[in-house]
C-alpha atoms as a PDB file:
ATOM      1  CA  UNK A   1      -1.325 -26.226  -9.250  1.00  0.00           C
ATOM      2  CA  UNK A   2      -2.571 -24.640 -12.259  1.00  0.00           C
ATOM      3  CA  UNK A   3      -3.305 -20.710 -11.689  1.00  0.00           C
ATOM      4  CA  UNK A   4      -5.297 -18.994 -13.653  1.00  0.00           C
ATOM      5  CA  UNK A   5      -4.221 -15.070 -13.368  1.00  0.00           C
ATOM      6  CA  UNK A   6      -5.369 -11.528 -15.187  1.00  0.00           C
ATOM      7  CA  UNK A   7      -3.356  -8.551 -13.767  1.00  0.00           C
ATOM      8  CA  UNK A   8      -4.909  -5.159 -15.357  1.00  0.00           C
ATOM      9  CA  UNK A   9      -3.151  -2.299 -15.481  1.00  0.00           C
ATOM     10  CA  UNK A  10      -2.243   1.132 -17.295  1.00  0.00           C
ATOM     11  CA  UNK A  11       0.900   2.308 -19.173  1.00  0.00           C
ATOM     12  CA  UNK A  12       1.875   4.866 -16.205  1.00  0.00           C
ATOM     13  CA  UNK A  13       0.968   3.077 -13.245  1.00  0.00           C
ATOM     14  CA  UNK A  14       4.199   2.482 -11.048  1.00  0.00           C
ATOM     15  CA  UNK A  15       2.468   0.126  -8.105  1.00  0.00           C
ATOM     16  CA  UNK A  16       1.045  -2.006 -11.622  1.00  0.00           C
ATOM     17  CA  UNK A  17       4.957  -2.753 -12.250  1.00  0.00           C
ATOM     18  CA  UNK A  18       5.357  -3.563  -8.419  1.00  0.00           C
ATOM     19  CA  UNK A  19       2.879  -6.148  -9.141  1.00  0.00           C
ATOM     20  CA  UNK A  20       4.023  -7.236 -12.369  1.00  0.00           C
ATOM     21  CA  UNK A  21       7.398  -7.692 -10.568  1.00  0.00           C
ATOM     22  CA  UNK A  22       6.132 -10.025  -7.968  1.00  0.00           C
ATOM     23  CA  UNK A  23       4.453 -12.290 -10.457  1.00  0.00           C
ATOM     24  CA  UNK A  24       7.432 -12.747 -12.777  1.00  0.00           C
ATOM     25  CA  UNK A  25      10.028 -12.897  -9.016  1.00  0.00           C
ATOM     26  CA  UNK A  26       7.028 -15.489  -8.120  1.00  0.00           C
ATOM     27  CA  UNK A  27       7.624 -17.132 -11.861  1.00  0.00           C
ATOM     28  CA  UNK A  28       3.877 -17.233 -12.168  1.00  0.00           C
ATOM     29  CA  UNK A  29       2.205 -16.910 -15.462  1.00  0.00           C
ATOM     30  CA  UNK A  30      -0.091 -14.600 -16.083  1.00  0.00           C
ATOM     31  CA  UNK A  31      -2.120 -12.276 -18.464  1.00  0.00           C
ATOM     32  CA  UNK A  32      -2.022  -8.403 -18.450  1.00  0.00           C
ATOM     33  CA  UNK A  33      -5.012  -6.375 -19.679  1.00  0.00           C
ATOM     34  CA  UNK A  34      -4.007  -2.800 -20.785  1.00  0.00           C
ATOM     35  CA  UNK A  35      -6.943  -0.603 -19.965  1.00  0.00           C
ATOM     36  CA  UNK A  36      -5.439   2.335 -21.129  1.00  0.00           C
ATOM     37  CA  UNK A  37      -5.414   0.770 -25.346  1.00  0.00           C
ATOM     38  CA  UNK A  38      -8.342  -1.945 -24.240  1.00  0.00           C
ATOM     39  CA  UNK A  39     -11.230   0.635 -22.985  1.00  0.00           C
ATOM     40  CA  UNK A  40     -14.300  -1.922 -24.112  1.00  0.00           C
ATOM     41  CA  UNK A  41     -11.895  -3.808 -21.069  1.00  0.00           C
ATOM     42  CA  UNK A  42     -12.109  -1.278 -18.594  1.00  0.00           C
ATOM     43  CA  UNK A  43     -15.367  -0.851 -19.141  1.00  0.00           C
ATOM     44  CA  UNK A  44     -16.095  -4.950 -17.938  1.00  0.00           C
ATOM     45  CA  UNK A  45     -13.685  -4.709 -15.347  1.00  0.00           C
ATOM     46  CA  UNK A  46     -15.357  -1.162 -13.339  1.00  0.00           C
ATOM     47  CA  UNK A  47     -18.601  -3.074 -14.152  1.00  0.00           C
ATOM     48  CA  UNK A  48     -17.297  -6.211 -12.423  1.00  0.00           C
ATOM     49  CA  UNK A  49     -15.233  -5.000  -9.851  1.00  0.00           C
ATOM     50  CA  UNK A  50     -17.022  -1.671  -9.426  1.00  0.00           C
ATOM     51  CA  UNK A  51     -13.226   0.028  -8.984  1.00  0.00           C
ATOM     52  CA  UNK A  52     -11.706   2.802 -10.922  1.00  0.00           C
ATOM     53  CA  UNK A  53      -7.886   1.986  -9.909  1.00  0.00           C
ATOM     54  CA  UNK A  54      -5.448  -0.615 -10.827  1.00  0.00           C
ATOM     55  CA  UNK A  55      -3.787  -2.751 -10.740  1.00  0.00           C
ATOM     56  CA  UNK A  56      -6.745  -5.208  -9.990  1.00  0.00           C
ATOM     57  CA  UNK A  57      -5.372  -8.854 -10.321  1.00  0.00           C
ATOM     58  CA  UNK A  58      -7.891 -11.557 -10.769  1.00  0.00           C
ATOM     59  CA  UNK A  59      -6.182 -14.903  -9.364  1.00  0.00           C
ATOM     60  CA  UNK A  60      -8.041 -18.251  -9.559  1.00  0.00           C
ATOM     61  CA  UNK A  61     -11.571 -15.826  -9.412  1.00  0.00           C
ATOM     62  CA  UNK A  62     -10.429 -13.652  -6.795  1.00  0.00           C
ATOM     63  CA  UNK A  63      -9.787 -10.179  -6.851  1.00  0.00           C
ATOM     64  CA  UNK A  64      -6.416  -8.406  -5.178  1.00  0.00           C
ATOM     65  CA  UNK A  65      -6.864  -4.300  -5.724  1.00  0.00           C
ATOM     66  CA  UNK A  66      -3.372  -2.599  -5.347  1.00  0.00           C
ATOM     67  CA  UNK A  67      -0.629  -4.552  -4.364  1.00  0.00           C
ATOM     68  CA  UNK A  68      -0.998  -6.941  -1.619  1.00  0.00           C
ATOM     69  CA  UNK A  69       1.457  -9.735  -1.340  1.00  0.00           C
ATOM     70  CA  UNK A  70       0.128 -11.581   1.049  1.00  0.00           C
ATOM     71  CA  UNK A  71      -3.393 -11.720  -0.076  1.00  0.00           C
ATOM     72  CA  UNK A  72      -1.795 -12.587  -3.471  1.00  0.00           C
ATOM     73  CA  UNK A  73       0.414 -15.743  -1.912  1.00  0.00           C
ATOM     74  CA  UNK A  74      -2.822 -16.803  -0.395  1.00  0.00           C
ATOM     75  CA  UNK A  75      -4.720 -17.159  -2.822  1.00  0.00           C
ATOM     76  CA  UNK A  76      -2.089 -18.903  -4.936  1.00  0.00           C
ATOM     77  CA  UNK A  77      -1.863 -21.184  -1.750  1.00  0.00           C
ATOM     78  CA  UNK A  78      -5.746 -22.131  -1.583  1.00  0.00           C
ATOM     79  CA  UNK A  79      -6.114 -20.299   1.263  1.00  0.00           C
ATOM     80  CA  UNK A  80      -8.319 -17.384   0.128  1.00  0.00           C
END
């Protein structure tokens, strides 16, 4: 199944690596959005979301705040 995933994040966020970690152990593909050097970005995603922390990860239209494995697998599965 084709996933379509957007992981934003900022350069000293450790719980952001976590999750960047589980994507590439999970050998998923995905995009990362620095907020820190792409402000015009943050701005969208606090206006979407209506969050101030990361990491938010978007998968397949869905949105996982912090890291939450099991959510995550989930929605990767269809089942969220």
């Amino acid at each position: 199944m084709n996933q379509n995933i957007t992981l934003y994040t900022t350069t000293m966020c450790p719980v952001c690596g976590i999750v960047r970690d589980f994507l590439i152990i999970m050998n998923l593909t995905y995009k990362e959005v620095n907020i820190d050097i792409n402000p015009i970005a943050m701005i969208k995603l606090i206006g979407i979301t209506r969050k101030l922390s990361v990491p938010q990860t978007n998968i397949n239209g869905e949105w996982v705040f912090g890291f939450d494995p099991v959510c995550m697998l989930e929605l990767l599965n269809g089942e969220g």
